[in-house]
PDB file of N, CA and C in Angstrom:
ATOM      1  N   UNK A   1     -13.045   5.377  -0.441  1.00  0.00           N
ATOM      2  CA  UNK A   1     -13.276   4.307   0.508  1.00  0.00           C
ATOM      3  C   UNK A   1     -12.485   3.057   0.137  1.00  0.00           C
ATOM      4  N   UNK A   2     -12.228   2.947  -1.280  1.00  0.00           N
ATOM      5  CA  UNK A   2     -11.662   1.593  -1.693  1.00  0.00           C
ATOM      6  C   UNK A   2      -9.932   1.638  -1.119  1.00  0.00           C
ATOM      7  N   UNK A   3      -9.294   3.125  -0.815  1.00  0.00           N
ATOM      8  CA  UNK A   3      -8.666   3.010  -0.270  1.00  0.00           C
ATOM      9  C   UNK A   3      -8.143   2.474   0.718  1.00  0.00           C
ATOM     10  N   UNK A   4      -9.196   3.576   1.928  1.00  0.00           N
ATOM     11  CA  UNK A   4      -8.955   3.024   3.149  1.00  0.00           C
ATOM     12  C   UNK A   4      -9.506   0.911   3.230  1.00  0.00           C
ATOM     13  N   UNK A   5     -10.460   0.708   2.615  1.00  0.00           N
ATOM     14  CA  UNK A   5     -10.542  -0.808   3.038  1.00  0.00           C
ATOM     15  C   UNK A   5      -9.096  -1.749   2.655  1.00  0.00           C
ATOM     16  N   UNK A   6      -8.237  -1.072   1.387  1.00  0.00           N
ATOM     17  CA  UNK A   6      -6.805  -1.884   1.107  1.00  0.00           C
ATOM     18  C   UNK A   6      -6.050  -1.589   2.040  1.00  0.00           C
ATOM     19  N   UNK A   7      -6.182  -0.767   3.287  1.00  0.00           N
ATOM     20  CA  UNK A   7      -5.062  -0.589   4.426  1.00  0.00           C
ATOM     21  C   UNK A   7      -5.542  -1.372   5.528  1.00  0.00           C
ATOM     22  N   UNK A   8      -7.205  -1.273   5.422  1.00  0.00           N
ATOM     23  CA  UNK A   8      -7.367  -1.803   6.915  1.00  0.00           C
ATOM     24  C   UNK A   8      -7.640  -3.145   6.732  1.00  0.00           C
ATOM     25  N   UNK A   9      -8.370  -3.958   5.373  1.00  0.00           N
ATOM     26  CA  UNK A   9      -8.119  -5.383   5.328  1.00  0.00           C
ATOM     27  C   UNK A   9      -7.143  -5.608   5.514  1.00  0.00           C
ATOM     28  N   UNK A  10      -5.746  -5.792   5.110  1.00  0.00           N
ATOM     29  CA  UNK A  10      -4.499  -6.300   5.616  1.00  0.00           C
ATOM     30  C   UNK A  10      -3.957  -6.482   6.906  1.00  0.00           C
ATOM     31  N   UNK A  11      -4.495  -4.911   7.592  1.00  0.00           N
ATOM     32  CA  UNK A  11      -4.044  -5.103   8.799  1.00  0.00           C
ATOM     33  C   UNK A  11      -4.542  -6.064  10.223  1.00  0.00           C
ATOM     34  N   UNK A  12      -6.445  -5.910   9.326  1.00  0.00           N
ATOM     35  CA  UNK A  12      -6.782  -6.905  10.225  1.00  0.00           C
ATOM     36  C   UNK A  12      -6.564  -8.665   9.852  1.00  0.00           C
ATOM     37  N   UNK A  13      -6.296  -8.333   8.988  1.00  0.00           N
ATOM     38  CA  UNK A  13      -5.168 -10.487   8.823  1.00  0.00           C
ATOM     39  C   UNK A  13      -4.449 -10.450   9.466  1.00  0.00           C
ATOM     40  N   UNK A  14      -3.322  -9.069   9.443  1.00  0.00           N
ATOM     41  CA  UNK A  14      -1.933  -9.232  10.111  1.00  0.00           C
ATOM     42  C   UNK A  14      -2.576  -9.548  11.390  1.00  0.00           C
ATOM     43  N   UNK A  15      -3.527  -9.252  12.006  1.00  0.00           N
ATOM     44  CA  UNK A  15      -3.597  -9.182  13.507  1.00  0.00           C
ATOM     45  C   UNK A  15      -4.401 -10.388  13.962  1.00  0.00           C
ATOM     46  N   UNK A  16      -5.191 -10.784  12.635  1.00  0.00           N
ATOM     47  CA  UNK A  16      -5.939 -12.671  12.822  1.00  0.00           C
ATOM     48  C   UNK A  16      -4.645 -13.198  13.018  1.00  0.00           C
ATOM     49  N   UNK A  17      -3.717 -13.514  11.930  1.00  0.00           N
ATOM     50  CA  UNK A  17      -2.548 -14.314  11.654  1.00  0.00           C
ATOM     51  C   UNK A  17      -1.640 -14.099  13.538  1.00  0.00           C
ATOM     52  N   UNK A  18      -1.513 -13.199  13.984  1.00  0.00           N
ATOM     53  CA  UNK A  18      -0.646 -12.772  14.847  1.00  0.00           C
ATOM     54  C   UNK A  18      -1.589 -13.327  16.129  1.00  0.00           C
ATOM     55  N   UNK A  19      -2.764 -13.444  16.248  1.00  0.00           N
ATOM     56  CA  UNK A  19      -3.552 -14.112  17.504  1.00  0.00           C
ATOM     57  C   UNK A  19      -2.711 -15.652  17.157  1.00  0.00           C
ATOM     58  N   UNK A  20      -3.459 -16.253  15.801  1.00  0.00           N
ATOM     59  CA  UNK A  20      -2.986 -17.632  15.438  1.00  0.00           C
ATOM     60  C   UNK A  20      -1.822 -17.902  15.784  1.00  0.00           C
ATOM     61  N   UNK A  21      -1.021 -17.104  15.908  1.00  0.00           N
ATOM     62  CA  UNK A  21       0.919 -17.745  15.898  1.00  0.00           C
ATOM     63  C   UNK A  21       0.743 -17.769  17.569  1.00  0.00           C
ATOM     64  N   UNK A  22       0.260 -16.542  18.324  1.00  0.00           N
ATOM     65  CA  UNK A  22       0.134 -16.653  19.882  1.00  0.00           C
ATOM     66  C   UNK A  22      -0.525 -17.979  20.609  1.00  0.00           C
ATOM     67  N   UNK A  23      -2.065 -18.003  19.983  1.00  0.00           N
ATOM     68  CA  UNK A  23      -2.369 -18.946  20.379  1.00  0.00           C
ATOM     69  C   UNK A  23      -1.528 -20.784  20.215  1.00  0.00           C
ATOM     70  N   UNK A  24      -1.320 -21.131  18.688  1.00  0.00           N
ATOM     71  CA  UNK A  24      -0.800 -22.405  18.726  1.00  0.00           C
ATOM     72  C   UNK A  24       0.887 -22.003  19.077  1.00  0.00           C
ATOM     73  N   UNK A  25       1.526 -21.389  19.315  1.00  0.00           N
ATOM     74  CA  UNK A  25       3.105 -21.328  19.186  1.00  0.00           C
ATOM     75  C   UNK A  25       3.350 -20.528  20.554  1.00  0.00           C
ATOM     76  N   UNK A  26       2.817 -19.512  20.947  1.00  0.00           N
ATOM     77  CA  UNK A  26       3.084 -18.183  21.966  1.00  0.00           C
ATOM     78  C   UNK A  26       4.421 -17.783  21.302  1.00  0.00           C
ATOM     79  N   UNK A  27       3.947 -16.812  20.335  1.00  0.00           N
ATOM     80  CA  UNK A  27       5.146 -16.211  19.069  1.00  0.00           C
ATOM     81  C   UNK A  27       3.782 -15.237  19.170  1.00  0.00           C
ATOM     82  N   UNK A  28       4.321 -13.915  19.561  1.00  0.00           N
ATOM     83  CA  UNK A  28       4.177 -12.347  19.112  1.00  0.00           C
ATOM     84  C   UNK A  28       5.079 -12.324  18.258  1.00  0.00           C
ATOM     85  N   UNK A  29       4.154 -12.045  16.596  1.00  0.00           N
ATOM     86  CA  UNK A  29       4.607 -11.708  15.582  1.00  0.00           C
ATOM     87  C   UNK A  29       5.194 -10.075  15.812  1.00  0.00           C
ATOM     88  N   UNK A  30       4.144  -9.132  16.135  1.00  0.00           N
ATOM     89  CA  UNK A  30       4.162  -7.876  16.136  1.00  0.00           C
ATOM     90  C   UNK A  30       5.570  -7.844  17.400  1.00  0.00           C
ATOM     91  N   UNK A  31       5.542  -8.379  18.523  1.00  0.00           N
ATOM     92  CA  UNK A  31       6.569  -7.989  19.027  1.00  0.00           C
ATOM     93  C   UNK A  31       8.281  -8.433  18.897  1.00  0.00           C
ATOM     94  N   UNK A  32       7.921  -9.468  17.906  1.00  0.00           N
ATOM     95  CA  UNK A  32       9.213 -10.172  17.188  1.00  0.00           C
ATOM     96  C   UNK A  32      10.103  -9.142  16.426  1.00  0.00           C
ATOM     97  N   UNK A  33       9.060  -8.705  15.612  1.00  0.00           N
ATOM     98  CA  UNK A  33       9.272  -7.372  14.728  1.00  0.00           C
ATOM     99  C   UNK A  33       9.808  -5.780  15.153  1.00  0.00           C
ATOM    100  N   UNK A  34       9.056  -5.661  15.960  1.00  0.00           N
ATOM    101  CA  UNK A  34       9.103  -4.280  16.590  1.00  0.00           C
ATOM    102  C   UNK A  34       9.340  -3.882  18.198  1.00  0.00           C
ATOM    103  N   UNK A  35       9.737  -5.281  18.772  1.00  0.00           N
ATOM    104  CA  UNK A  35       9.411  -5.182  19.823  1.00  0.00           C
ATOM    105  C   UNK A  35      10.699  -4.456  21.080  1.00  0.00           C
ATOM    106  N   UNK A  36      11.664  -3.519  19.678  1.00  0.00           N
ATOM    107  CA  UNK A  36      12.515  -2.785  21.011  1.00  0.00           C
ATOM    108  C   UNK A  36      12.263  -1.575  20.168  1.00  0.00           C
ATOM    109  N   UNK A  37      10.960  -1.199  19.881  1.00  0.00           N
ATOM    110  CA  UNK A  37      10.293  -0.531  19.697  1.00  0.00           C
ATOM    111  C   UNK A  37       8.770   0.378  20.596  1.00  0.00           C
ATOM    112  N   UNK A  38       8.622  -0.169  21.800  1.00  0.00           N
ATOM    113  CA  UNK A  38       7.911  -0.185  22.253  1.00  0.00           C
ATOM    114  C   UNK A  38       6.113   0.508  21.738  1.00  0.00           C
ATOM    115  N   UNK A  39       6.788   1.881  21.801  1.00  0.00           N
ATOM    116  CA  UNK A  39       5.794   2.681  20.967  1.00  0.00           C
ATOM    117  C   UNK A  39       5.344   2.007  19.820  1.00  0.00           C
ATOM    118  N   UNK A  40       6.345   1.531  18.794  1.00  0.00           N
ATOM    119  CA  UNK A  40       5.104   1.484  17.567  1.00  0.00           C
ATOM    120  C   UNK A  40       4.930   0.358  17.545  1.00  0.00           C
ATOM    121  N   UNK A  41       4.940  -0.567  18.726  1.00  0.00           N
ATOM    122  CA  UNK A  41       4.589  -1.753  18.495  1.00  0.00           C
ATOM    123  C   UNK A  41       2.987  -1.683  19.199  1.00  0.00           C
ATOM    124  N   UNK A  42       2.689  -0.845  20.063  1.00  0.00           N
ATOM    125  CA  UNK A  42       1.513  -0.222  20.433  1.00  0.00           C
ATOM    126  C   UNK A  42       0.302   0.311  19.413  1.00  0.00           C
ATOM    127  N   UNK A  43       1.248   1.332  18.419  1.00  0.00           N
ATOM    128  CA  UNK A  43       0.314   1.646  17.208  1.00  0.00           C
ATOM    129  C   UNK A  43       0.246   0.411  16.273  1.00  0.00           C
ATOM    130  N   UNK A  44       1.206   0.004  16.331  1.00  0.00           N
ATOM    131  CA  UNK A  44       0.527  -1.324  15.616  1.00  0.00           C
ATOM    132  C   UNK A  44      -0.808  -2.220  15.833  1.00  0.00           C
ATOM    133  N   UNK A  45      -0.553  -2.289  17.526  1.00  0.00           N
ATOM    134  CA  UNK A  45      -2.091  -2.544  17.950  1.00  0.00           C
ATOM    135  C   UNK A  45      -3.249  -1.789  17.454  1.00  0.00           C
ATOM    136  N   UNK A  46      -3.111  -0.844  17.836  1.00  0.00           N
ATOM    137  CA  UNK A  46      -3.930  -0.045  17.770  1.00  0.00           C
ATOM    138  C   UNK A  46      -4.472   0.003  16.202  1.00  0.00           C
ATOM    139  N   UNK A  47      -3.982   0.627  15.396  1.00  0.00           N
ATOM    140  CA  UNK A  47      -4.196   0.478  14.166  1.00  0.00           C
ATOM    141  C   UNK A  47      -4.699  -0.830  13.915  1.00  0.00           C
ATOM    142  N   UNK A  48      -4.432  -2.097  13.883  1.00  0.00           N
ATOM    143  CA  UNK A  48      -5.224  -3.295  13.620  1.00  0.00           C
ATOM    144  C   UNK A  48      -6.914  -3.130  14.375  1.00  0.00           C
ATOM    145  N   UNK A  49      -6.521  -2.642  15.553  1.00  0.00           N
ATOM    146  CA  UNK A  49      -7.955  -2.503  16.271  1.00  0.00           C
ATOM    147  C   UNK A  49      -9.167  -1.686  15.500  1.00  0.00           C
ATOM    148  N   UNK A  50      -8.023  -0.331  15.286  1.00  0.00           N
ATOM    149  CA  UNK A  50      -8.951   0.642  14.687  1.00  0.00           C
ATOM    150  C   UNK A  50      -9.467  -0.278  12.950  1.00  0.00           C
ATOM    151  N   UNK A  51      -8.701  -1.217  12.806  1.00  0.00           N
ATOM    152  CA  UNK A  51      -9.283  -1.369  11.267  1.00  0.00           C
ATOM    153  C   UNK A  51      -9.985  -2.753  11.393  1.00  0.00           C
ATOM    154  N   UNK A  52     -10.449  -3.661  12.486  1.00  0.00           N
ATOM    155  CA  UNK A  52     -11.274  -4.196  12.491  1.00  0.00           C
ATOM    156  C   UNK A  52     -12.489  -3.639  13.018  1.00  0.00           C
ATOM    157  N   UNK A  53     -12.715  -2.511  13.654  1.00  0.00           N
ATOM    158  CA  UNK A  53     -14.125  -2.037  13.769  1.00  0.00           C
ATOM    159  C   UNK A  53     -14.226  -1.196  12.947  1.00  0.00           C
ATOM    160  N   UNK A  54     -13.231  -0.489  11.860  1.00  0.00           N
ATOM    161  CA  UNK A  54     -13.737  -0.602  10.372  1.00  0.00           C
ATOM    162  C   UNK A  54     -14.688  -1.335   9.573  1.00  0.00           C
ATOM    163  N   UNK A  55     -13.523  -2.506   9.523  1.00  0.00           N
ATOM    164  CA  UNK A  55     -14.183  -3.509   9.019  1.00  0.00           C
ATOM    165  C   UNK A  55     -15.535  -4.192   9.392  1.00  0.00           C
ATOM    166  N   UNK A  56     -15.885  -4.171  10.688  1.00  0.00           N
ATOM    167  CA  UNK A  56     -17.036  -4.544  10.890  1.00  0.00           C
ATOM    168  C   UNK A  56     -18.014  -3.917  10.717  1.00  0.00           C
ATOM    169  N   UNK A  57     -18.281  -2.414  10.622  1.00  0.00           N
ATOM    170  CA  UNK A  57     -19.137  -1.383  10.142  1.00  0.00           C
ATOM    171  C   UNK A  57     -19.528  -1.619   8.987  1.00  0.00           C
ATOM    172  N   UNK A  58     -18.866  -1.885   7.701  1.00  0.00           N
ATOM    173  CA  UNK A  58     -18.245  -1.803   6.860  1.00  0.00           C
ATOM    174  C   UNK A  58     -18.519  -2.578   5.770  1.00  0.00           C
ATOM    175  N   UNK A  59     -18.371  -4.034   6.088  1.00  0.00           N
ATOM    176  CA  UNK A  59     -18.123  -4.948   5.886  1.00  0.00           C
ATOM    177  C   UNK A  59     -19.317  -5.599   4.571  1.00  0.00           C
ATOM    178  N   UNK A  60     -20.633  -5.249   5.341  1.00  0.00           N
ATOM    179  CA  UNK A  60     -21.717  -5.446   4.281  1.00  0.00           C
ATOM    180  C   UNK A  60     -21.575  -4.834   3.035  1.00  0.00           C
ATOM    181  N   UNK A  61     -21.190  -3.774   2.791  1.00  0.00           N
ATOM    182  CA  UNK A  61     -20.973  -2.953   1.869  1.00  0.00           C
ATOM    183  C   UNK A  61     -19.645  -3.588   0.908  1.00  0.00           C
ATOM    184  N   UNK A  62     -19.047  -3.734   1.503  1.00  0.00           N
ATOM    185  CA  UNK A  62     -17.344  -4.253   0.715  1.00  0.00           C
ATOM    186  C   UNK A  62     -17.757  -5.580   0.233  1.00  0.00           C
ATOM    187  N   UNK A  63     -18.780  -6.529   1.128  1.00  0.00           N
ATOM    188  CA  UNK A  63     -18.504  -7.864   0.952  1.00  0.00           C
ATOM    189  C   UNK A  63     -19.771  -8.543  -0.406  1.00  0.00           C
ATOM    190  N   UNK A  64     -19.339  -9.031  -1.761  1.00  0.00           N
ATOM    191  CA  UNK A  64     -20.405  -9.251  -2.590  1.00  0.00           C
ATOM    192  C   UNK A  64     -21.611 -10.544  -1.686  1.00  0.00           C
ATOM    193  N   UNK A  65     -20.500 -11.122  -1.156  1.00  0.00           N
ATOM    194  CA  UNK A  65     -21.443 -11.953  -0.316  1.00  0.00           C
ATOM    195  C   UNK A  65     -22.623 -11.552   0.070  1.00  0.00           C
ATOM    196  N   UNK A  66     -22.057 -11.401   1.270  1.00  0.00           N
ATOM    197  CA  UNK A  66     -22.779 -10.771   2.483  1.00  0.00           C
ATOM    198  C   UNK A  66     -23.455  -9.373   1.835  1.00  0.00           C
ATOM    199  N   UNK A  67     -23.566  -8.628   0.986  1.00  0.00           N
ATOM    200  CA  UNK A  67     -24.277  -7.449   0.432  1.00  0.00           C
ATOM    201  C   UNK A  67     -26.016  -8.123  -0.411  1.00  0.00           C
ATOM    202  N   UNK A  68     -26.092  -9.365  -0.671  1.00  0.00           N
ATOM    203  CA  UNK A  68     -26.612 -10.293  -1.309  1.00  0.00           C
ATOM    204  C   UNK A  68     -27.546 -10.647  -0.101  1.00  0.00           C
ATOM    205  N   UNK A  69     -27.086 -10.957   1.236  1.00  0.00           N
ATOM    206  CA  UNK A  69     -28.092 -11.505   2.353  1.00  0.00           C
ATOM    207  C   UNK A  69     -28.716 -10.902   2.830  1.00  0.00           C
ATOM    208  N   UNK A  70     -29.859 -11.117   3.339  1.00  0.00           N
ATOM    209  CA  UNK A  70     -30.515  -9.889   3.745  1.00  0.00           C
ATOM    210  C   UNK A  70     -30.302 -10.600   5.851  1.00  0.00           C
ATOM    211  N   UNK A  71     -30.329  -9.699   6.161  1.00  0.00           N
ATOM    212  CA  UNK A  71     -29.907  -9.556   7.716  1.00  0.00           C
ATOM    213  C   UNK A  71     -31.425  -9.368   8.328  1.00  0.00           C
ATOM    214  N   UNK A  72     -31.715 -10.012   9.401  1.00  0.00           N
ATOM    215  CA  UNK A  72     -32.507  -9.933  10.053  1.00  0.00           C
ATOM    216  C   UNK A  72     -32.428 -10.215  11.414  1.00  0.00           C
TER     217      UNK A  72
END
């Protein structure tokens, strides 16, 4: 598991960081990069997607914080 959370934390920054540049700038990071790429600029989505509802499943478990609070 400690795996998969070092692939999918990153990706979901890359994809915080990449809202942030859209919102204050309107700069698609992902399509700057990849974007005569069409296709894998898609899995790129995708993959960030798939690893923030990872992460949110998830998250209690990974996080010392949040593993400490109790949820109610």
């Amino acid at each position: 598991m400690k795996g998969l959370h070092m692939v999918t934390f990153p990706l979901t920054l890359i994809g915080a960081l990449n809202w942030g540049l859209v919102g204050l700038f309107n700069f698609n990071l992902v399509t700057a990069l990849v974007g005569s790429w069409p296709m894998v600029e898609k899995l790129v989505y995708i993959l960030v997607g798939a690893s923030a509802v990872y992460l949110l499943f998830t998250h209690k478990d990974d996080c010392k914080i949040c593993s400490k609070m109790k949820m109610s």
